[in-house]
Protein backbone atom coordinates (compact mmCIF):
# COMPACT_ATOMS: atom_id res chain seq x y z
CA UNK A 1 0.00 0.00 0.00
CA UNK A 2 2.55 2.54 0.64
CA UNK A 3 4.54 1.18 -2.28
CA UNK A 4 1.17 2.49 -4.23
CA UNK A 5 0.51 5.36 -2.48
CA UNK A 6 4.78 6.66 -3.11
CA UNK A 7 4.11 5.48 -7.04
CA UNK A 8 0.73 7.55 -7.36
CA UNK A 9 2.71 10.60 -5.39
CA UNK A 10 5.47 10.75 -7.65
CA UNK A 11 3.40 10.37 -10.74
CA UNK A 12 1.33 13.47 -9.60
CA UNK A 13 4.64 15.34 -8.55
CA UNK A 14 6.29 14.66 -12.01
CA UNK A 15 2.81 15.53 -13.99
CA UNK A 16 2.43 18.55 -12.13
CA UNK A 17 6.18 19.86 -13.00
CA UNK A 18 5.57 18.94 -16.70
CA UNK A 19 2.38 21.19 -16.40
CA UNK A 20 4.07 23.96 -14.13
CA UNK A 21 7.18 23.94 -17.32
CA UNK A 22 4.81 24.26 -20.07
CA UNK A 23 2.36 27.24 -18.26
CA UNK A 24 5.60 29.43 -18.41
CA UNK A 25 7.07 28.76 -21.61
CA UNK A 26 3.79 29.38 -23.07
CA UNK A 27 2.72 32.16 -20.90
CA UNK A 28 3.40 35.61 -22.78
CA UNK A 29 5.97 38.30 -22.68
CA UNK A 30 4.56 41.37 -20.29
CA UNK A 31 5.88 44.72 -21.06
CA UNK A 32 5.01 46.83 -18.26
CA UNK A 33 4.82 50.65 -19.59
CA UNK A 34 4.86 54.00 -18.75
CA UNK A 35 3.77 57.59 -20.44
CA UNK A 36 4.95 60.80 -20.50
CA UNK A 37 6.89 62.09 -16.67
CA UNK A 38 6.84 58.27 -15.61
CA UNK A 39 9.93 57.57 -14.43
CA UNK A 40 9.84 54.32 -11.99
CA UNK A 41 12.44 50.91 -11.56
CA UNK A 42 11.20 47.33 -12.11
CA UNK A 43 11.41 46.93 -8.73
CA UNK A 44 8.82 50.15 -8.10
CA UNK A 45 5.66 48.10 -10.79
CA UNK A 46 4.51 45.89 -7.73
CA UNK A 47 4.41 48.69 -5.22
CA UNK A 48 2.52 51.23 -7.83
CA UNK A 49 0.07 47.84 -8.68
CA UNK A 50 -0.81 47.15 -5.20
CA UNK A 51 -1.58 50.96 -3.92
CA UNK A 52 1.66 51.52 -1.88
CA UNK A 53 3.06 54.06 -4.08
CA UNK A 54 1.20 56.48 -6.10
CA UNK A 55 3.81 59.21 -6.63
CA UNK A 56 7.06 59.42 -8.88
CA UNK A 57 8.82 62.92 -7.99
CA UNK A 58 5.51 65.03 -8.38
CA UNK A 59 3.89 62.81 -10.89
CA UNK A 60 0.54 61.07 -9.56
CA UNK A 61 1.07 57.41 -10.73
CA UNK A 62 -2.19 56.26 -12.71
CA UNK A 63 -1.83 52.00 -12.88
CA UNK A 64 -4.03 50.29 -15.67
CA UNK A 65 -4.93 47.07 -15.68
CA UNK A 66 -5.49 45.61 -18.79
CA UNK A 67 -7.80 42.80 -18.93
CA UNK A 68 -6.58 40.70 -21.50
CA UNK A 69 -3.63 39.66 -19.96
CA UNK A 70 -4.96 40.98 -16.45
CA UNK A 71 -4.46 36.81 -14.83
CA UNK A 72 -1.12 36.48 -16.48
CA UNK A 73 0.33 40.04 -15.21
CA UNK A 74 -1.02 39.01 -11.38
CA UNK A 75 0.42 35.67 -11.35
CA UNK A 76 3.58 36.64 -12.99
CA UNK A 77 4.14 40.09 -11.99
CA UNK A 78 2.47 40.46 -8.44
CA UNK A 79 2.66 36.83 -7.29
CA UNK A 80 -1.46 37.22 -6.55
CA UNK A 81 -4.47 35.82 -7.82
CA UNK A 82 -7.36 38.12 -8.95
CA UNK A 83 -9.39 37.30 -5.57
CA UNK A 84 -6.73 38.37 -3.64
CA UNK A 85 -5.57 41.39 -5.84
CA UNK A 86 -9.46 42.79 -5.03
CA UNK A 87 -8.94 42.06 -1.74
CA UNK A 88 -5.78 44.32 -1.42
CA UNK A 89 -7.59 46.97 -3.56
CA UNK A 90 -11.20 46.68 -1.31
CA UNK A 91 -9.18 47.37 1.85
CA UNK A 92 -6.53 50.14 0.32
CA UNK A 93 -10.42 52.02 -0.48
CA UNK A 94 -11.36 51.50 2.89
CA UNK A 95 -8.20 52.55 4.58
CA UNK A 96 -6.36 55.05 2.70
CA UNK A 97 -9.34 55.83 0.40
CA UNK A 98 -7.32 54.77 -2.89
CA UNK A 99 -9.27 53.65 -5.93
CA UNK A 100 -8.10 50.17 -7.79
CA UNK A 101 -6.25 50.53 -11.17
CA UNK A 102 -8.38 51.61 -14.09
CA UNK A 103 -9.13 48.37 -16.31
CA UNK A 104 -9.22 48.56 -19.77
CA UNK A 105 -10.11 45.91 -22.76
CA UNK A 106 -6.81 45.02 -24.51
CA UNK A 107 -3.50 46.26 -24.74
CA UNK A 108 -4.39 48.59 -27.79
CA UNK A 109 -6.57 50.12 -25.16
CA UNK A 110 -3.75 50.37 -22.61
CA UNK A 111 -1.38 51.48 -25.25
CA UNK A 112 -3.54 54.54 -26.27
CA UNK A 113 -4.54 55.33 -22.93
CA UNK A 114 -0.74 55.27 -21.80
CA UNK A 115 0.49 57.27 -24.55
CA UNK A 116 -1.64 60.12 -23.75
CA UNK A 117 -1.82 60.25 -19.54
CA UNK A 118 1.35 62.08 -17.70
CA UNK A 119 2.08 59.05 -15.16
CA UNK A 120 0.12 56.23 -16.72
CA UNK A 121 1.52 52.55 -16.02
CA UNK A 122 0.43 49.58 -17.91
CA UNK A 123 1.12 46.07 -19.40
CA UNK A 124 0.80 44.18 -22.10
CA UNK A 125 1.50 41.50 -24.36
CA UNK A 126 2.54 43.10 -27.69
CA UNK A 127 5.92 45.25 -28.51
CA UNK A 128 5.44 48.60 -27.37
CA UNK A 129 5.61 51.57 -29.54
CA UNK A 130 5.71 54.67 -28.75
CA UNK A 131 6.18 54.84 -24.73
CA UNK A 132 8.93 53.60 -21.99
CA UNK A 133 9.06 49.97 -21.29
CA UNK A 134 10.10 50.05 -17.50
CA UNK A 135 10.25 46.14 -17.58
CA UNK A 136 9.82 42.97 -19.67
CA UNK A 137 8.69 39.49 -17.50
């Protein structure tokens, strides 16, 4: 029985880290992006995304989710799910009255949108044109 129950384990453990290998090579490139008077590390993205910094210098930080790619950037990026990520966001509106990233549809969208906002932060999937790619995951 244990003999079994050790064969079924590592079965499981070996299907699960040919599943976990494939999920990230076929998981997409993330640009994160900024606009015009963004200037921010890759190390700043995850404190701007989760509310605990919303100023550059004297630039108000604007994060944008983009919900295309929204589960990707959160696993990869953030290291949260999306029920935790509203979790963060619900009690950052309670307690410091901060309002969750604006979503938009696609990275189009976020590209636009980006382009055109002093302090605008976003991500997505396709090469960016046109603004500063703070960091590539």
């Amino acid at each position: 029985m244990n003999r079994l129950f050790s064969l079924v384990a590592g079965t499981l453990l070996a299907l699960y880290a040919v599943v976990a290998v494939a999920s990230a090579q076929s998981s997409p490139t993330i640009y994160v992006v900024a606009g015009p008077g963004t200037s921010l590390t890759g190390a700043e993205i995850k404190e701007v995304f989760l509310g605990d910094k919303t100023f550059s210098a004297s630039t108000s930080l604007v994060p944008i989710d983009n919900l295309a790619v929204r589960e990707v950037f959160l696993a990869k990026v953030l290291g949260v799910n999306a029920a935790k990520y509203e979790s963060i966001w619900t009690k950052k509106a309670f307690r410091d009255a901060l309002n969750p990233p604006k979503t938009l549809d696609n990275d189009s969208a976020v590209l636009d949108y980006v382009k055109r906002t002093v302090g605008a932060l976003g991500y997505v999937t396709t090469t960016p044109v046109g603004v500063t790619v703070v960091a590539k995951y």
